[in-house]
C-alpha atoms as a PDB file:
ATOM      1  CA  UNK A   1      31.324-141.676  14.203  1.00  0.00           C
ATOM      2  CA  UNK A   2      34.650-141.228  15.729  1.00  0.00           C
ATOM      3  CA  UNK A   3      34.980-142.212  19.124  1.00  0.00           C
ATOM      4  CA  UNK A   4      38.345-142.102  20.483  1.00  0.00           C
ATOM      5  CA  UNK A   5      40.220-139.007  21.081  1.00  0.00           C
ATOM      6  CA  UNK A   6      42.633-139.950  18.555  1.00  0.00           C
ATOM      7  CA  UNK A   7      40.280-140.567  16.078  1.00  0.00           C
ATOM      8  CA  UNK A   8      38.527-137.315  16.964  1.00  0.00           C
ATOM      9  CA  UNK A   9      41.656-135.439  16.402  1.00  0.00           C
ATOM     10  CA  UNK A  10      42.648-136.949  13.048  1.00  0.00           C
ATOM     11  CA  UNK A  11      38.986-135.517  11.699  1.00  0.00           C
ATOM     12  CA  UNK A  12      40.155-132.050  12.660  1.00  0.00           C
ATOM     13  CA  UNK A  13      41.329-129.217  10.101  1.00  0.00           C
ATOM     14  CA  UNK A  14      45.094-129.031   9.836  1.00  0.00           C
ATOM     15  CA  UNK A  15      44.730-125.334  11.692  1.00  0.00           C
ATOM     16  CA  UNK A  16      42.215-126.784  14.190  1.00  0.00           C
ATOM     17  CA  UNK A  17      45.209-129.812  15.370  1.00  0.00           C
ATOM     18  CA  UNK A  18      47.710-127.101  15.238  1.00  0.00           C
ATOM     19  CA  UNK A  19      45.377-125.181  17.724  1.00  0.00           C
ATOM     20  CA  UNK A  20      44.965-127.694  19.684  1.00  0.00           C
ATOM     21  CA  UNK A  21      48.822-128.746  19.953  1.00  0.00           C
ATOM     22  CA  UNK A  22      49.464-125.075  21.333  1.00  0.00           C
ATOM     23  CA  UNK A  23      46.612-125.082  23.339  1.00  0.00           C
ATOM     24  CA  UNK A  24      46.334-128.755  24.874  1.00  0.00           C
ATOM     25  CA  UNK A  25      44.718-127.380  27.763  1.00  0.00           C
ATOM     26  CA  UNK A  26      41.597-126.164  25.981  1.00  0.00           C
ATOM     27  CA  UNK A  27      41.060-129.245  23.915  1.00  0.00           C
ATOM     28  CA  UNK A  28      37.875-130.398  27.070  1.00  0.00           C
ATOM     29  CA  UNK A  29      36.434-127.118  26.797  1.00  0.00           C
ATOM     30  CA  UNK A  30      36.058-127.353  22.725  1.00  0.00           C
ATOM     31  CA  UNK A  31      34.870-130.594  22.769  1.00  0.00           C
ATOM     32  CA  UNK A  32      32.086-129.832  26.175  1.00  0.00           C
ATOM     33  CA  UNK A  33      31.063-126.533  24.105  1.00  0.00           C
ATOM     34  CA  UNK A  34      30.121-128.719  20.799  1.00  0.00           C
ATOM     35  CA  UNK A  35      28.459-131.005  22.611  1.00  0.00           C
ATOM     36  CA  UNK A  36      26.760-128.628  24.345  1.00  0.00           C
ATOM     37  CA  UNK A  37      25.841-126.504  21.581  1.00  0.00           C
ATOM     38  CA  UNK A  38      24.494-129.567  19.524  1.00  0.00           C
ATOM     39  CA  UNK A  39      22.182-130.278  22.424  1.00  0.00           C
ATOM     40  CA  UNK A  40      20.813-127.305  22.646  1.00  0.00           C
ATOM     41  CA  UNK A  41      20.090-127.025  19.253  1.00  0.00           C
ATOM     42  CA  UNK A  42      18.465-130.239  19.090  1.00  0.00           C
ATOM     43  CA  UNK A  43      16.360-128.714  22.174  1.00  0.00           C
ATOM     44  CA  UNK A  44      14.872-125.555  20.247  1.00  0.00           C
ATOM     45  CA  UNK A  45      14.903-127.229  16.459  1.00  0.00           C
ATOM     46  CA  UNK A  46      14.683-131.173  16.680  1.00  0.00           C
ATOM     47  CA  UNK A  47      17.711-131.286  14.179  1.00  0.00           C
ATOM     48  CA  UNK A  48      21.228-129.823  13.692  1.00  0.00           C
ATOM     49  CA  UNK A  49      20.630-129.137  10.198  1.00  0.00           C
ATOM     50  CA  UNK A  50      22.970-127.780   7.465  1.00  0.00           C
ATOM     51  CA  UNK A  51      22.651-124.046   6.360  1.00  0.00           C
ATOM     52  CA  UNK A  52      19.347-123.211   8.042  1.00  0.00           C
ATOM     53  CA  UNK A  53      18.522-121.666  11.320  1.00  0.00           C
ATOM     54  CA  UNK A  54      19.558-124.430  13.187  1.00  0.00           C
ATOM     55  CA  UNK A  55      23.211-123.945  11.881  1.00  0.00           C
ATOM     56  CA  UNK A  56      23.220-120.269  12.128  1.00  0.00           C
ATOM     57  CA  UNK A  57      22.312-120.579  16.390  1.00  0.00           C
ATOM     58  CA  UNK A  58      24.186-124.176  16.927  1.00  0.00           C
ATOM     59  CA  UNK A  59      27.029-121.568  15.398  1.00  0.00           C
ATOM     60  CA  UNK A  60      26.639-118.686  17.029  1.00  0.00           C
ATOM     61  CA  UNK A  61      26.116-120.441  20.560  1.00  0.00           C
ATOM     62  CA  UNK A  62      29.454-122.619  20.108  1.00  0.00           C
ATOM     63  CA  UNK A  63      31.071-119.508  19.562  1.00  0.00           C
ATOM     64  CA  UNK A  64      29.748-117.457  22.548  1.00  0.00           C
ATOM     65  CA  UNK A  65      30.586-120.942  24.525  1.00  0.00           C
ATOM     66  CA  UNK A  66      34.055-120.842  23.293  1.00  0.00           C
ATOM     67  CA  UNK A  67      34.616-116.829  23.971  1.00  0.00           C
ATOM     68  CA  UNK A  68      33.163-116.891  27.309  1.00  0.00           C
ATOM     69  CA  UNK A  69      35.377-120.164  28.095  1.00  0.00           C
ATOM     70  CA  UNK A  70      38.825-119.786  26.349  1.00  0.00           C
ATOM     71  CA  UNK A  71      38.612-115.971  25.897  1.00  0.00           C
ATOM     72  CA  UNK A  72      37.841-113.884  22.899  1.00  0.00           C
ATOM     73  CA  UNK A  73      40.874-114.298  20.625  1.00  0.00           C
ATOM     74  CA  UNK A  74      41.365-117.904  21.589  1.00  0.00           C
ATOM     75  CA  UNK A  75      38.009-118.783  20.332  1.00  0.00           C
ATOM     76  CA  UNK A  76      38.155-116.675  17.307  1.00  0.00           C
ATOM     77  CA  UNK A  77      41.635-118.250  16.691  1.00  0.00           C
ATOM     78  CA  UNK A  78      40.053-121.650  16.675  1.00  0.00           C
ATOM     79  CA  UNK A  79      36.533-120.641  14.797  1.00  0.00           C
ATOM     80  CA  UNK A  80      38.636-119.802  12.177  1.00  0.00           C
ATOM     81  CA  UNK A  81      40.809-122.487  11.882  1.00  0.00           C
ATOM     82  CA  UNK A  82      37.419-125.023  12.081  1.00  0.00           C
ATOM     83  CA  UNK A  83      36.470-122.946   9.507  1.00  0.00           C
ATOM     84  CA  UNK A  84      39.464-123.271   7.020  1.00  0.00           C
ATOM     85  CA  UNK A  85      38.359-126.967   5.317  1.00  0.00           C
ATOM     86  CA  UNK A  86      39.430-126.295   2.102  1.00  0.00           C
ATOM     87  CA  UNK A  87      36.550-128.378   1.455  1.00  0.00           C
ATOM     88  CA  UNK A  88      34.065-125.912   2.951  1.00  0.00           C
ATOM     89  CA  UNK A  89      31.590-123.830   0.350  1.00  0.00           C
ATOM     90  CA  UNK A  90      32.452-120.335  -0.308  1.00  0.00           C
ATOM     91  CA  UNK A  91      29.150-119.483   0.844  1.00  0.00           C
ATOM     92  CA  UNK A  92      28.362-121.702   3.975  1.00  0.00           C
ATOM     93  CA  UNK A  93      32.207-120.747   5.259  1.00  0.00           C
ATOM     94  CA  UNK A  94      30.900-117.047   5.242  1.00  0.00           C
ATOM     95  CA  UNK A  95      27.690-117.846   6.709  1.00  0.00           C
ATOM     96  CA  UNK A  96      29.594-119.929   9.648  1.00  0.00           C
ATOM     97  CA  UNK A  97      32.281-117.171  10.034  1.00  0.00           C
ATOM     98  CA  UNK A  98      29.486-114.624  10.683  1.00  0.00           C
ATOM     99  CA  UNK A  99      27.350-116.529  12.921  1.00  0.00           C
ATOM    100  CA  UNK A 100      30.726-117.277  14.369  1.00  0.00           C
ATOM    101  CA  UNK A 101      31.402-113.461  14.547  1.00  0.00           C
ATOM    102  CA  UNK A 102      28.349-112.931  16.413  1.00  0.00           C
ATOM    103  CA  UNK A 103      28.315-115.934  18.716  1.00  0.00           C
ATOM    104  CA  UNK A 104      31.820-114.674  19.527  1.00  0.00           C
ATOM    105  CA  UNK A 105      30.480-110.955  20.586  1.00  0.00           C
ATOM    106  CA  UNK A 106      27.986-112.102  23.145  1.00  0.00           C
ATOM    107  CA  UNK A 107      29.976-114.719  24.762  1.00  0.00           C
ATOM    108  CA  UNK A 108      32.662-111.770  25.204  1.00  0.00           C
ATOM    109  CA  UNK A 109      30.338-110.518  27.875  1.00  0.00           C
ATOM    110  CA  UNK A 110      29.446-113.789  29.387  1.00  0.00           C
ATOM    111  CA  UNK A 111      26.922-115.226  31.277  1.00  0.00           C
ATOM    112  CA  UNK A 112      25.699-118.940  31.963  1.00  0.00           C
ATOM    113  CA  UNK A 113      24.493-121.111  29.153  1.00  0.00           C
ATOM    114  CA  UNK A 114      20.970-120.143  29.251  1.00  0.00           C
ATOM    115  CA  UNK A 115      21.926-116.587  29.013  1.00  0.00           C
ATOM    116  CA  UNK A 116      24.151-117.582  25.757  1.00  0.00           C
ATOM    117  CA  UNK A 117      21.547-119.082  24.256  1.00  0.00           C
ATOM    118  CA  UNK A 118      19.185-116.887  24.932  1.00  0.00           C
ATOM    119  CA  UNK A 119      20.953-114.029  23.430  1.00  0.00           C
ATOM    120  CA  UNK A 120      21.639-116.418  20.112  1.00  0.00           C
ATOM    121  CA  UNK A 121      18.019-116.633  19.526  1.00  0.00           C
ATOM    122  CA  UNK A 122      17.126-113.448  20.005  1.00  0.00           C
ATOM    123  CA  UNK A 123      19.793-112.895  16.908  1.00  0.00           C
ATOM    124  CA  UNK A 124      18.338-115.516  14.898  1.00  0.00           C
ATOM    125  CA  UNK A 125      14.855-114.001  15.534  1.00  0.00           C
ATOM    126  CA  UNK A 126      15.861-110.407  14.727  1.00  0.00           C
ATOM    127  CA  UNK A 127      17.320-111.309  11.807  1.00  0.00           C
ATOM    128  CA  UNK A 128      21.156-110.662  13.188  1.00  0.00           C
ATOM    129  CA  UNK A 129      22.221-114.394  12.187  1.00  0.00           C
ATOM    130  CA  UNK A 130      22.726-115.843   8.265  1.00  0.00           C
ATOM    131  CA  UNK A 131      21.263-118.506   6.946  1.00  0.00           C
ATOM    132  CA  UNK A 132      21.411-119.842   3.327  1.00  0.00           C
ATOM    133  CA  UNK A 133      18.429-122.286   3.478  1.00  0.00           C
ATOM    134  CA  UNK A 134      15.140-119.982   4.124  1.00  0.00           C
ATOM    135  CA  UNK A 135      13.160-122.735   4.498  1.00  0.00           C
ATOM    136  CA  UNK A 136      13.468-124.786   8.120  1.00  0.00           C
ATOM    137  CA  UNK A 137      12.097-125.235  10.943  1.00  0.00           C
ATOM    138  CA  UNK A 138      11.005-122.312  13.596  1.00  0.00           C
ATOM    139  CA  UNK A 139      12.197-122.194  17.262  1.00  0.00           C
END
């Protein structure tokens, strides 16, 4: 597990560092919002799973995190570039990008964290948020 910031840094995508050089002042805010967002999936799922339903809202609520926080196009600036590992699937990069997508709409219009999460599972539950693995665990 990395630990220092250094270390933290080297295991970003090339886009994501070159985000992050431009942007030094948002680098506390990305890091707060994943932490966050893992947290609160752990609170509604028990895991922070890979492809299922857990993805799709840990996803979409980093996203609505990041819009509310750095603004719109800052976070979809850096979404995307945390989404260009060349490493990543064809199909889970397209499944992140549009839980991303929708995270990134309802963070536009703010709110506290509750309120962000809230409106993430209410997409998950109506069906509004992809997921690749059909079978995981309900909220």
């Amino acid at each position: 597990m990395a630990n220092s910031v250094y270390d933290q840094y080297r295991n970003l995508t090339p886009q994501e560092q070159q985000y992050i050089r431009s942007h030094p002042h948002h680098a506390l805010s990305i890091k707060q919002s994943k932490e966050k967002a893992f947290e609160e999936t752990i609170k509604y799922f028990g895991i922070n799973g890979r492809n299922d339903k857990s993805d799709a809202f840990r996803h979409c609520f980093w996203s609505a995190i990041l819009a509310r926080e750095l603004g719109y196009q800052n976070a979809l600036q850096f979404t995307n570039a945390h989404e260009s590992d060349p490493r990543n699937l064809p199909d889970e990069k397209a499944m992140d990008l549009h839980n991303n997508s929708i995270g990134l709409s309802i963070g536009r219009t703010g709110g506290n964290n509750n309120h962000l999460s809230g409106r993430c599972m209410a997409a998950l539950l109506n069906g509004k948020l992809k997921v690749i693995k059909k079978a995981s665990v309900l909220p």
